[in-house]
Protein backbone atom coordinates (compact mmCIF):
# COMPACT_ATOMS: atom_id res chain seq x y z
CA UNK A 1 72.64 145.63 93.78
CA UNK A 2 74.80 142.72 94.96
CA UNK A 3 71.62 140.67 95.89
CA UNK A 4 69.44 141.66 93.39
CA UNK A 5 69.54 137.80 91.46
CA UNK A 6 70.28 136.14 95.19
CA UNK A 7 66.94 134.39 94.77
CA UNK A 8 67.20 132.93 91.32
CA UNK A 9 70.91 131.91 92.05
CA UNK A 10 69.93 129.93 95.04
CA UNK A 11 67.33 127.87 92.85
CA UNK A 12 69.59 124.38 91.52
CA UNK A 13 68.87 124.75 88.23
CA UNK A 14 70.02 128.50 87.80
CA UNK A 15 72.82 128.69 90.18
CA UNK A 16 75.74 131.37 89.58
CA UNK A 17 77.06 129.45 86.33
CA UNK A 18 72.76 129.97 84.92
CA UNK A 19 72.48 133.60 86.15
CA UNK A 20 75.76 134.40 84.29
CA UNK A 21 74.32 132.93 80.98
CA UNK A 22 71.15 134.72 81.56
CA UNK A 23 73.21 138.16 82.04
CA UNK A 24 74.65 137.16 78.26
CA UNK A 25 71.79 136.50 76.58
CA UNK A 26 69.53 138.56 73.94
CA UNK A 27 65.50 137.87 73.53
CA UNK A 28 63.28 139.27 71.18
CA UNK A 29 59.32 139.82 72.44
CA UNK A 30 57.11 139.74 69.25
CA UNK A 31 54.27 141.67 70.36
CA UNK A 32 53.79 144.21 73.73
CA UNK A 33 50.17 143.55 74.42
CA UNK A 34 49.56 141.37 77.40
CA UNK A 35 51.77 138.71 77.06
CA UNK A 36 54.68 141.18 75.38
CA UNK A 37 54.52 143.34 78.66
CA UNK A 38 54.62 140.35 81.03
CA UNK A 39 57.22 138.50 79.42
CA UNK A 40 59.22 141.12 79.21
CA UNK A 41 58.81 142.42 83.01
CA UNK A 42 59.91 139.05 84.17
CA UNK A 43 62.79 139.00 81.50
CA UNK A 44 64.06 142.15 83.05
CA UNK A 45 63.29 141.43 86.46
CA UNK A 46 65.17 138.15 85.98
CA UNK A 47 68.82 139.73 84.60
CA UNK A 48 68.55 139.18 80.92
CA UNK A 49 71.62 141.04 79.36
CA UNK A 50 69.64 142.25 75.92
CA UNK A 51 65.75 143.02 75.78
CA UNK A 52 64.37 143.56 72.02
CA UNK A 53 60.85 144.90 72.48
CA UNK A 54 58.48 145.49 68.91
CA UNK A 55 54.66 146.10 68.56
CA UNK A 56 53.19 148.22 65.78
CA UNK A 57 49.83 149.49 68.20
CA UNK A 58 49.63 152.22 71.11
CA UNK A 59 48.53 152.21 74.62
CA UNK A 60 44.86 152.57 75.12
CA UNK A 61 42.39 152.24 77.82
CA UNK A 62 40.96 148.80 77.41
CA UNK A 63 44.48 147.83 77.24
CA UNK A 64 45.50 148.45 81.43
CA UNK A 65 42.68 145.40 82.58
CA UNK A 66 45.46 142.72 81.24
CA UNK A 67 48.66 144.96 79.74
CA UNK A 68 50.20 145.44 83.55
CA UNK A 69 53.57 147.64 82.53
CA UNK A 70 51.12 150.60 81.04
CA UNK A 71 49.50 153.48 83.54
CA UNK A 72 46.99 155.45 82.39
CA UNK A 73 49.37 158.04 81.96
CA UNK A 74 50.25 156.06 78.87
CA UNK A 75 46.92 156.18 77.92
CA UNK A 76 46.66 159.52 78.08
CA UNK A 77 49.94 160.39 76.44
CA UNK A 78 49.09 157.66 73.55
CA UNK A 79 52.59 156.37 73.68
CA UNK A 80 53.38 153.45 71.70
CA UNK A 81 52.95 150.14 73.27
CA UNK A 82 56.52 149.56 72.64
CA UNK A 83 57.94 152.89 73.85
CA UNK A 84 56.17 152.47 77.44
CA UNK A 85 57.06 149.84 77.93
CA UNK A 86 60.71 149.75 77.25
CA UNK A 87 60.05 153.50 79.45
CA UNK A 88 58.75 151.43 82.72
CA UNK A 89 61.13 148.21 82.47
CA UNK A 90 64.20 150.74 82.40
CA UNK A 91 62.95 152.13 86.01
CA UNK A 92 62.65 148.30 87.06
CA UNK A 93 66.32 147.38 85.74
CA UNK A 94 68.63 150.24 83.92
CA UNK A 95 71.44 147.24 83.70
CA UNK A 96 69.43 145.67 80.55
CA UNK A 97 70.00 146.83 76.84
CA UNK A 98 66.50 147.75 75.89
CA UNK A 99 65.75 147.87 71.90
CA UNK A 100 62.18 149.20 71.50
CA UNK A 101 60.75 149.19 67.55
CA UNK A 102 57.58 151.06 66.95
CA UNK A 103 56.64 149.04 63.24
CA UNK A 104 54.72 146.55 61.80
CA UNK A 105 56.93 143.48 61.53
CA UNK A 106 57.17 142.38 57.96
CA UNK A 107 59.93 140.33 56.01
CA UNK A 108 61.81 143.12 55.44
CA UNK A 109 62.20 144.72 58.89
CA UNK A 110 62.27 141.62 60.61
CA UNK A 111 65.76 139.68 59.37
CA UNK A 112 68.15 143.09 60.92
CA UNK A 113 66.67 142.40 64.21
CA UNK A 114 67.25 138.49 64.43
CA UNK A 115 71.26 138.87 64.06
CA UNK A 116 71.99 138.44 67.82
CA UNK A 117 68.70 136.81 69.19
CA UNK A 118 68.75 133.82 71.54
CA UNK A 119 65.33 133.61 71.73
CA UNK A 120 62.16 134.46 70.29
CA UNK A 121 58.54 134.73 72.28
CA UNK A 122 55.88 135.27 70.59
CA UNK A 123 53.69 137.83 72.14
CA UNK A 124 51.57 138.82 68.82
CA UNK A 125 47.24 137.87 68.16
CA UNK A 126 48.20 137.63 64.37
CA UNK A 127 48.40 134.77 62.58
CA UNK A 128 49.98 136.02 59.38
CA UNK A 129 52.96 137.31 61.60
CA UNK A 130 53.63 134.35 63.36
CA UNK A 131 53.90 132.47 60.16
CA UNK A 132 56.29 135.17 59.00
CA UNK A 133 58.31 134.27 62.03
CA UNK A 134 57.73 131.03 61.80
CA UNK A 135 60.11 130.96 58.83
CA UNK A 136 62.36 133.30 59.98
CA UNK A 137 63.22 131.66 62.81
CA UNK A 138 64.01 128.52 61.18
CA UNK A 139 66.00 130.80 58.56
CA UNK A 140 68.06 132.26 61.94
CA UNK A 141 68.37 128.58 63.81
CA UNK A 142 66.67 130.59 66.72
CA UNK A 143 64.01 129.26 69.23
CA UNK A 144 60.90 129.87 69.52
CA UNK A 145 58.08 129.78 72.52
CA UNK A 146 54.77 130.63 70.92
CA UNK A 147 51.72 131.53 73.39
CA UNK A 148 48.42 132.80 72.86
CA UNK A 149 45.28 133.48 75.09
CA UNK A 150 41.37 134.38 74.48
CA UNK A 151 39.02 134.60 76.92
CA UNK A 152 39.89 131.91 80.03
CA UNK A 153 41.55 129.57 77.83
CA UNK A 154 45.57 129.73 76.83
CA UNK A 155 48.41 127.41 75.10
CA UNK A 156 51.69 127.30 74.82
CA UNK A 157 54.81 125.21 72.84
CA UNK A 158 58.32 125.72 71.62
CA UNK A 159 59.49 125.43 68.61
CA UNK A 160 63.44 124.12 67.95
CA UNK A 161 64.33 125.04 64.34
CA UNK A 162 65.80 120.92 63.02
CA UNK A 163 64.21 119.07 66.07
CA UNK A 164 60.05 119.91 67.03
CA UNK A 165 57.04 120.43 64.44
CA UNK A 166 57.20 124.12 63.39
CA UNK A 167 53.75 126.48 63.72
CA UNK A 168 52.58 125.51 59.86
CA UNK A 169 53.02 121.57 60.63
CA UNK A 170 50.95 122.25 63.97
CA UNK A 171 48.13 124.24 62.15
CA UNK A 172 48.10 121.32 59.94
CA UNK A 173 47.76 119.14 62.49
CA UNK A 174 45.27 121.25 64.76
CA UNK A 175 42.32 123.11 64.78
CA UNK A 176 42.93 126.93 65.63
CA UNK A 177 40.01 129.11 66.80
CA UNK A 178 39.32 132.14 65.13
CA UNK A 179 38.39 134.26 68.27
CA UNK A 180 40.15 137.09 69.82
CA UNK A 181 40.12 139.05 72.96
CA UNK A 182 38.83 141.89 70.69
CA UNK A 183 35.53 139.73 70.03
CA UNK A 184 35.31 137.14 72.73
CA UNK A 185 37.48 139.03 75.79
CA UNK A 186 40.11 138.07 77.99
CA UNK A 187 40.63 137.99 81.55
CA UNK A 188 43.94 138.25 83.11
CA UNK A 189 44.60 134.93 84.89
CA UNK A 190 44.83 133.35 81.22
CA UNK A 191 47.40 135.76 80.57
CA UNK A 192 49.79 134.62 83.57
CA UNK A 193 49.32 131.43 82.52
CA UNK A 194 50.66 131.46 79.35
CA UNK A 195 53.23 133.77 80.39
CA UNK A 196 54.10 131.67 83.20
CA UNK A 197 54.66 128.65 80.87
CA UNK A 198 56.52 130.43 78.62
CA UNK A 199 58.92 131.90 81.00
CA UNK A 200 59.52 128.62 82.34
CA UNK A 201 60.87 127.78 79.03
CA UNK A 202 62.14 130.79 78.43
CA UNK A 203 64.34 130.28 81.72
CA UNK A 204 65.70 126.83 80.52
CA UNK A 205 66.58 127.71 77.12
CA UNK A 206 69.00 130.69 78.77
CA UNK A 207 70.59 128.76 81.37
CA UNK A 208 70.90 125.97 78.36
CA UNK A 209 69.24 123.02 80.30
CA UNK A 210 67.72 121.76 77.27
CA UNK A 211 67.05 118.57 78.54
CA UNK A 212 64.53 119.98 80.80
CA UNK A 213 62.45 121.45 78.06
CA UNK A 214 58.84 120.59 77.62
CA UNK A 215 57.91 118.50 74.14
CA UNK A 216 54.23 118.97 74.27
CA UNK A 217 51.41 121.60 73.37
CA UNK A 218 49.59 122.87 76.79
CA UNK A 219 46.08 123.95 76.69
CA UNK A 220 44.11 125.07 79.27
CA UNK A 221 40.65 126.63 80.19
CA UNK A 222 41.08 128.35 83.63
CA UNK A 223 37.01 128.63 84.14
CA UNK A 224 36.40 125.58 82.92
CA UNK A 225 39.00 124.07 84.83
CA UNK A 226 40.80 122.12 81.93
CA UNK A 227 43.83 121.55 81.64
CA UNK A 228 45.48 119.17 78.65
CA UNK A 229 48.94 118.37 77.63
CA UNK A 230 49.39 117.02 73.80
CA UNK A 231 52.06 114.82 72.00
CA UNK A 232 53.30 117.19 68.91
CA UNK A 233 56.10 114.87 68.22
CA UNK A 234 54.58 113.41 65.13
CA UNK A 235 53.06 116.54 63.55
CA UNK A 236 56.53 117.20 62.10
CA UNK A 237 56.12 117.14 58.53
CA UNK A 238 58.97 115.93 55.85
CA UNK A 239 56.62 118.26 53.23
CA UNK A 240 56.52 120.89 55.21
CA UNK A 241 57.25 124.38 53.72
CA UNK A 242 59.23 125.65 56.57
CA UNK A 243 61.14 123.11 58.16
CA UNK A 244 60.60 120.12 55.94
CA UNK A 245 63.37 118.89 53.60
CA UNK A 246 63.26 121.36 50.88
CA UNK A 247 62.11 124.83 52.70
CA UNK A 248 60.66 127.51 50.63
CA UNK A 249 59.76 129.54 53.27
CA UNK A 250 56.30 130.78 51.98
CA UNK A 251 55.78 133.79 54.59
CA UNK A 252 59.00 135.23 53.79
CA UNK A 253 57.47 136.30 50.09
CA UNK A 254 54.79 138.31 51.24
CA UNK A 255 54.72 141.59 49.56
CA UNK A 256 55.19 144.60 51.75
CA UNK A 257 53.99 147.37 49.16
CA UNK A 258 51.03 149.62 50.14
CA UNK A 259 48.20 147.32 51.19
CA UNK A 260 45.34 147.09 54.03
CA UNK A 261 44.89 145.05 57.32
CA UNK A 262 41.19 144.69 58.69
CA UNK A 263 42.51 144.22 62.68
CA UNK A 264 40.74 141.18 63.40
CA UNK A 265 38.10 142.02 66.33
CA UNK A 266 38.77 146.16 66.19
CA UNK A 267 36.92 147.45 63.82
CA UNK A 268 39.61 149.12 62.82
CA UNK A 269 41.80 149.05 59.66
CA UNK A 270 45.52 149.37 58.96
CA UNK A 271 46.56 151.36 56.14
CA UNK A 272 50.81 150.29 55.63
CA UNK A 273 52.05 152.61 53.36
CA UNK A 274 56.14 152.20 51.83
CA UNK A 275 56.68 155.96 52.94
CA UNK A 276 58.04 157.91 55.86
CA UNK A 277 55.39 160.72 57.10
CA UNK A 278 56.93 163.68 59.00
CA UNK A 279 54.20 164.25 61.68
CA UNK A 280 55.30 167.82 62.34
CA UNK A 281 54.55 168.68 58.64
CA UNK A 282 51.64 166.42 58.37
CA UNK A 283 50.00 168.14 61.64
CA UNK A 284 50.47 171.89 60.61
CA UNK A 285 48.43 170.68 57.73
CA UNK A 286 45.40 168.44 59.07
CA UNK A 287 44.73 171.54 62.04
CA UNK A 288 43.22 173.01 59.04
CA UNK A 289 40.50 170.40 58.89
CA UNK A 290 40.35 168.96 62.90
CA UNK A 291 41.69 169.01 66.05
CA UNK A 292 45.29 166.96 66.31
CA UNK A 293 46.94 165.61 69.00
CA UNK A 294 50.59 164.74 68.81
CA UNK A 295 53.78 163.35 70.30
CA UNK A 296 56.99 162.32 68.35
CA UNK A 297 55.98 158.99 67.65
CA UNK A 298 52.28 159.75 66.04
CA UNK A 299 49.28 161.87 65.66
CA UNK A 300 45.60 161.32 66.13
CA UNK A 301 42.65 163.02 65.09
CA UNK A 302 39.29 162.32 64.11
CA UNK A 303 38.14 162.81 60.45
CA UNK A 304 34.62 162.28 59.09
CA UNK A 305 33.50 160.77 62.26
CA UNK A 306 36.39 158.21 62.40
CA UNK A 307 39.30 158.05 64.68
CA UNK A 308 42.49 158.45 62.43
CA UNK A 309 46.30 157.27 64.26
CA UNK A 310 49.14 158.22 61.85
CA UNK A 311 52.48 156.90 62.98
CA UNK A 312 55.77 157.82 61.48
CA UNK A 313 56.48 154.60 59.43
CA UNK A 314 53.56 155.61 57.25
CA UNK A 315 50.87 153.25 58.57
CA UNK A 316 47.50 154.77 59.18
CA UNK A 317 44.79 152.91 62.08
CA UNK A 318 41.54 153.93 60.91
CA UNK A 319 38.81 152.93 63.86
CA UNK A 320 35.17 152.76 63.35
CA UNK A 321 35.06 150.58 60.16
CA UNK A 322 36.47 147.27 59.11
CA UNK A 323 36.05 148.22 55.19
CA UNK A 324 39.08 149.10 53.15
CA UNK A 325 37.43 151.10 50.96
CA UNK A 326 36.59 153.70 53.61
CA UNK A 327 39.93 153.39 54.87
CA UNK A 328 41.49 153.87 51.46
CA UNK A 329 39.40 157.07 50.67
CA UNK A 330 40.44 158.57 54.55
CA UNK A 331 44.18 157.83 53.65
CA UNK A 332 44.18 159.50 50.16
CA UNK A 333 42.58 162.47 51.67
CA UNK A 334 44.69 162.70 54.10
CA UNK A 335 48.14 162.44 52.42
CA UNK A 336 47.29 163.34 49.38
């Protein structure tokens, strides 16, 4: 496919010297929801040697309004968020080294994964796991373009571990809202905007024309027809925990032991377990008690009235509650 980049080459910026770095560079996508799948399709489409893919959730069918790599054959087949999607960005370009993780990112599984990076986007709607990174990448020296969208609104920075304000110095310095697309929606012009300002980054970080990056936060409301750009020079804190003068690196002490996640907006709770489950065994068991359905990367059935997912890392999503004693009770009947 001689002229396959032809386009991209021909713009000054990239040229053949760009599209050569591009071909020799590794990204990670945090996240294959919305942003993950977009990011990544235009990461692909675009030549990048190494694609890292990880998301913890499945395909379902709210997801295909805004998530534009799954089918509803996905759906249907309950793949993993991750596995589709490294499954349709193969057919788009089989020249890129795909990595797809099914798992829920955590301190431990994280560090492994960061050797090689170039680049981190952050495609994830949780807060504790973006602080996690947040660290990590400043651990690494690797950059960072964070993005997030809810509803018709979107914004977008990036982080350089030693020179811009890291994500706990921003937070400090401004107000976050606590909605979600689970609570508030989302429609899917938000979602190529973000992306699009992140891959505009994304693009001058590979071909290493730092000096065209952008320094400031963008927000935007799309209905409302806003559109801001904000000076984040002077958030950087001295103090600060993660890229200040002394780093402790706060995030990176979270313990990873057997604990449970209310998914903001779902109704739907996370049970992370420290065990491997072996869904063939665990499925010839639960028939006894309800219908299962299965692939090799989880099981579902429902139990008590609730929708049980059981993937093979040992997490549990319990939907139809958001209380943790419920989900603990479900779990311990389940396994035992």
């Amino acid at each position: 496919m001689k002229n396959r980049y032809s386009r991209q080459i021909l713009y000054t910026y990239v040229g053949e010297k760009g599209q050569e770095k591009i071909g020799g560079k590794h990204v990670l996508v945090l996240g294959c929801g919305a942003l993950g799948t977009a990011n990544s399709e235009s990461l692909v489409r675009g030549g990048i040697g190494k694609l890292t893919v990880i998301d913890r959730d499945y395909v379902e069918e709210s997801n295909l309004q805004r998530q534009q790599l799954f089918t509803e054959e996905d759906c249907i087949n309950e793949l993993p968020k991750a596995v589709a999607a490294k499954k349709h960005l193969q057919q788009i370009n089989s020249t890129v080294d795909i990595r797809a993780h099914v798992m829920d990112a955590t301190a431990a599984n994280l560090p492994p994964l960061l050797q090689d990076v170039d680049l981190v986007i952050d495609a994830t709607d949780n807060f504790d796991i973006r602080f996690l990174m947040n660290d990590l990448i400043h651990q690494y020296q690797v950059p960072w373009i964070v993005g997030s969208c809810v509803g018709s609104t979107g914004m977008s920075f990036t982080i350089l571990p030693g020179e811009t304000p890291c994500l706990r110095c921003l937070l400090d310095a401004t107000p976050i809202s606590g909605a979600t697309c689970d609570s508030v929606g989302i429609i899917a012009p938000a979602v190529q905007m973000v992306v699009a300002h992140q891959q505009a980054e994304a693009l001058k970080l590979l071909v290493e024309d730092y000096s065209a990056l952008r320094s400031n936060l963008v927000t935007f409301d799309l209905w409302n027809n806003l559109y801001h750009s904000i000076d984040i020079k002077r958030a950087k804190r001295g103090s600060c925990p993660t890229c200040g003068e002394y780093p402790s690196y706060p995030s990176l002490n979270y313990e990873t032991q057997t604990k449970m996640e209310v998914l903001c907006g779902r109704n739907t709770v996370q049970v992370r377990a420290k065990r491997k489950i072996y869904l063939d065994e665990l499925a010839n068991r639960l028939r006894k008690i309800s219908a299962v359905k299965q692939n090799e990367f989880l099981l579902s059935l429902t139990y008590q009235g609730y929708r049980v997912v059981i993937f093979q890392d040992g997490r549990f999503l319990i939907h139809g509650t958001d209380s943790t004693d419920v989900a603990r009770n479900i779990y311990y009947q389940l396994v035992g």
